[in-house]
Protein backbone atom coordinates (compact mmCIF):
# COMPACT_ATOMS: atom_id res chain seq x y z
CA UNK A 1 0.00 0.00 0.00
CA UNK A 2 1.34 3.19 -1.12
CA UNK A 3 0.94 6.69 0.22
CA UNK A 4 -0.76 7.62 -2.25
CA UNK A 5 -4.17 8.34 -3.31
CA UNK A 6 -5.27 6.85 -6.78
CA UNK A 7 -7.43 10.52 -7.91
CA UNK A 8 -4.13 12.25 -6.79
CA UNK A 9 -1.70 12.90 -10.31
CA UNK A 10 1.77 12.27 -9.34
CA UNK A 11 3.12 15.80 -9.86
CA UNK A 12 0.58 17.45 -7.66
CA UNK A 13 1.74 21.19 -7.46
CA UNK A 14 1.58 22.06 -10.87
CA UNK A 15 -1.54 20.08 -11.79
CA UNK A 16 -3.31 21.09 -8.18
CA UNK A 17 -2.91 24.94 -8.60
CA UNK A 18 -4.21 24.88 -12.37
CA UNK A 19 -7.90 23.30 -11.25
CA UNK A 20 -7.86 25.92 -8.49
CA UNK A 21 -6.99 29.11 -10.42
CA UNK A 22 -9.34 28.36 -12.89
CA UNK A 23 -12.34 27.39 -10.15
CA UNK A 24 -11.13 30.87 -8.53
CA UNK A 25 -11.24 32.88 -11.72
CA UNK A 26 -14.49 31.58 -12.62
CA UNK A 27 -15.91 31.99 -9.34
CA UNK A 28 -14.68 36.08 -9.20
CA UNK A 29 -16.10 35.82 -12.78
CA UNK A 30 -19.59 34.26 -11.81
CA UNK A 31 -19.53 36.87 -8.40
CA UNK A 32 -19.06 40.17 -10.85
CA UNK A 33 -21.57 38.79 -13.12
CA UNK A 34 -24.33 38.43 -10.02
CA UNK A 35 -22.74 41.63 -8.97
CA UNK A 36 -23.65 43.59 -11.89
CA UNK A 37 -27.19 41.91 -12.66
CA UNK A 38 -28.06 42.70 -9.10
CA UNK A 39 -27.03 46.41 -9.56
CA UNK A 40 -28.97 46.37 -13.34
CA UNK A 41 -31.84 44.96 -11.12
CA UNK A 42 -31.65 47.68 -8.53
CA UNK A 43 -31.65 50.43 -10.89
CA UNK A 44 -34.76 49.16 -12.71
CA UNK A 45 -36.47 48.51 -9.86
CA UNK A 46 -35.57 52.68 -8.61
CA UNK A 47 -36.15 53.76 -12.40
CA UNK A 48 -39.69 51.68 -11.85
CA UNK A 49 -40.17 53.25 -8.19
CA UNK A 50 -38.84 56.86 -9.63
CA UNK A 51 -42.05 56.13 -11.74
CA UNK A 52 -44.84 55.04 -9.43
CA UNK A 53 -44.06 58.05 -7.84
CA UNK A 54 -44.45 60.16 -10.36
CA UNK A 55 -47.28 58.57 -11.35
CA UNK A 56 -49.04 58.89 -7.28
CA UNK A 57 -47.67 62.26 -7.22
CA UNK A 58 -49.59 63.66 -10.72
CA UNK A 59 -52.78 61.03 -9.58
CA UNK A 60 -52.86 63.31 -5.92
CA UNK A 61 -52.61 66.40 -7.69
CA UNK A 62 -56.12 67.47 -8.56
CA UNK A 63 -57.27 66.72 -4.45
CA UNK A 64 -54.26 69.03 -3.65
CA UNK A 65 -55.63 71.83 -5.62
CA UNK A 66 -59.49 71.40 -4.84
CA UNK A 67 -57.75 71.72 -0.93
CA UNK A 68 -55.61 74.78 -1.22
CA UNK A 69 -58.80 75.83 -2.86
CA UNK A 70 -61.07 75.34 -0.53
CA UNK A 71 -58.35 76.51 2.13
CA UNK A 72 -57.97 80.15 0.37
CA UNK A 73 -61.90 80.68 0.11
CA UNK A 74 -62.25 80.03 3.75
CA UNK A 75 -59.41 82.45 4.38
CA UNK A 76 -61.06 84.99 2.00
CA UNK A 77 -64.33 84.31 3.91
CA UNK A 78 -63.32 84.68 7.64
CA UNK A 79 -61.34 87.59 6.34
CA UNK A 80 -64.01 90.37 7.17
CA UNK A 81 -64.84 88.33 11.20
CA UNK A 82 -61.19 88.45 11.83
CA UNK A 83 -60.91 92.06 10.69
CA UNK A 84 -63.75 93.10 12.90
CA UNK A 85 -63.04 90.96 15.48
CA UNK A 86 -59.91 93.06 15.48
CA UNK A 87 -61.22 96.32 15.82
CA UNK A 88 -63.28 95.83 18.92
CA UNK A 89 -60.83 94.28 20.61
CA UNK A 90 -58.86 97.41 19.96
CA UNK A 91 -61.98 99.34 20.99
CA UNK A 92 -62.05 97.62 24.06
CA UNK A 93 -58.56 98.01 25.09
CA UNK A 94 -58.98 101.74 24.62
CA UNK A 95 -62.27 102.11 26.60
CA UNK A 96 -60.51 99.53 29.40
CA UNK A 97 -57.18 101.01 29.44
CA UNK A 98 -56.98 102.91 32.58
CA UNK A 99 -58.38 99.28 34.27
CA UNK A 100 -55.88 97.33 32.44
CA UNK A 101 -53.00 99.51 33.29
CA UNK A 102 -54.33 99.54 37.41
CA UNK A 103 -54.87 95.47 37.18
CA UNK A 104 -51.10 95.24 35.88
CA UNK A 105 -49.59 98.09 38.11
CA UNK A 106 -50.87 96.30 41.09
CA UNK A 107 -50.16 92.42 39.56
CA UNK A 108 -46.85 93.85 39.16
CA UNK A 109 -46.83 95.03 43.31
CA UNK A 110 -48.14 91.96 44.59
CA UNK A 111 -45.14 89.78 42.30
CA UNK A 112 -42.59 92.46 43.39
CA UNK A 113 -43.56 92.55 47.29
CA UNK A 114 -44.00 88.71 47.19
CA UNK A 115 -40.61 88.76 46.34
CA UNK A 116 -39.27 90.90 48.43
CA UNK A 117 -41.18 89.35 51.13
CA UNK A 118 -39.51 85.86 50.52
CA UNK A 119 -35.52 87.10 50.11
CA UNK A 120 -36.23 89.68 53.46
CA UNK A 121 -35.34 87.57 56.74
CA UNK A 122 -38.40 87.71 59.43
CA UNK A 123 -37.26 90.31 61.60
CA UNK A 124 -36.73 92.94 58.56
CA UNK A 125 -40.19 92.12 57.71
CA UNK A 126 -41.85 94.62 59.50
CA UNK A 127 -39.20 97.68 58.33
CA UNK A 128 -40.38 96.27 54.87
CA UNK A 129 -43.79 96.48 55.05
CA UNK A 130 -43.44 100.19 56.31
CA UNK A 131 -41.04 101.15 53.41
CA UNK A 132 -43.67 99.73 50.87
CA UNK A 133 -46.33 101.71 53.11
CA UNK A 134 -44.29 104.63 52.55
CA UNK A 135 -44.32 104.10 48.81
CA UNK A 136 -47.71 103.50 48.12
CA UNK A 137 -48.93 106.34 50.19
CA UNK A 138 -46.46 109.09 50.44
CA UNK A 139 -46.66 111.74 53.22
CA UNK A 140 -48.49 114.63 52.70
CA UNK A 141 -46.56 118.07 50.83
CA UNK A 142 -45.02 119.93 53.36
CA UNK A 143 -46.62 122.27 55.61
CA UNK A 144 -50.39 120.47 55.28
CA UNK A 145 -49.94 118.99 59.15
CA UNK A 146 -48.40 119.99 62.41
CA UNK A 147 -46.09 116.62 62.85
CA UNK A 148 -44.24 117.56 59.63
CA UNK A 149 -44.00 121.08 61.27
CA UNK A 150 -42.63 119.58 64.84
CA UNK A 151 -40.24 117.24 62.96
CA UNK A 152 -38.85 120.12 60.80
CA UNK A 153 -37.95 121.51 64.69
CA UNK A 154 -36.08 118.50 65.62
CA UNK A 155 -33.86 118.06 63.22
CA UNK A 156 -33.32 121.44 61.75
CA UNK A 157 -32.41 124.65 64.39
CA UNK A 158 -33.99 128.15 63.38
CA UNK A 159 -31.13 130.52 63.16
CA UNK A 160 -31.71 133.81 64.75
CA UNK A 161 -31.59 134.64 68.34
CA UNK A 162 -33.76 131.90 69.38
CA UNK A 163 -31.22 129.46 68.54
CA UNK A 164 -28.98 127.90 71.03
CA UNK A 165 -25.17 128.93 70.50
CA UNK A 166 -22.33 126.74 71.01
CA UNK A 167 -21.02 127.59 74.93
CA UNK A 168 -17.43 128.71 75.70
CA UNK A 169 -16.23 124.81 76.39
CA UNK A 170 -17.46 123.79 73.01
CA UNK A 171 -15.52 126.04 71.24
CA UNK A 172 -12.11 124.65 73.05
């Protein structure tokens, strides 16, 4: 019994790679051939999607115009309720706009003191509450009652001979 196999030729390097190349090359040849009907099929089958398409596209056509049709007569229809919706609500603005302006100016004190309120630490609450006091209703003009008068004393000497003059030890 021999090695040897009895399909086997004898020389089997140049006989083997012969059979092989040419399985190969046929094979690469067979894959580039699938290749390229696969790629002719592909771009048939976009050239026949490219097409359907079209084809939905031109068959949608006449409902998209009826629509945009129907869509500008409406506008042109509510055109005249929107334009005189528009003028009274400017009419009303201008026959409500000192009650608008009070209803914001005092929405705007309530956010501002709420928020002064929350930042201020409790004891400072109650100088806060007078300062806002003080803002909202300011004192009357000078002159129109006697405290404003006393205070005016208080803090302010009258120069003339009423006024008390620095004694001899202040002056050293």
């Amino acid at each position: 019994m021999t090695n040897e196999r009895p399909d086997e030729p004898d020389s089997a390097e140049p006989e083997a790679s012969e059979p092989s190349r040419t399985s190969f090359r046929s094979a690469l040849r067979g894959l580039r051939r699938a290749a390229s009907e696969v790629a002719d099929a592909a771009s048939v089958a976009a050239d026949a999607g490219a097409e359907e398409a079209r084809k939905l596209a031109e068959a949608a056509r006449p409902e998209i115009e009826r629509r945009a049709q129907q869509a500008k007569a409406a506008a042109e229809a509510a055109r005249p309720r929107i334009g005189e919706k528009a003028r009274e609500a400017t009419n009303y603005v201008r026959e409500h706009q000192d009650e608008i302006v009070n209803a914001s100016k005092r929405g705007a004190e309530v956010a501002a003191s709420g928020a002064a309120r929350a930042v201020t630490p409790g004891p400072l609450r109650p100088a806060l509450d007078a300062m806002e006091r003080e803002l909202r209703d300011p004192p009357a003009a000078e002159g129109d009652t006697a405290d404003d008068a006393n205070l005016e004393d208080d803090v302010m000497p009258e120069s003339g001979d009423d006024a008390p003059t620095p004694s001899e030890s202040d002056r050293s």
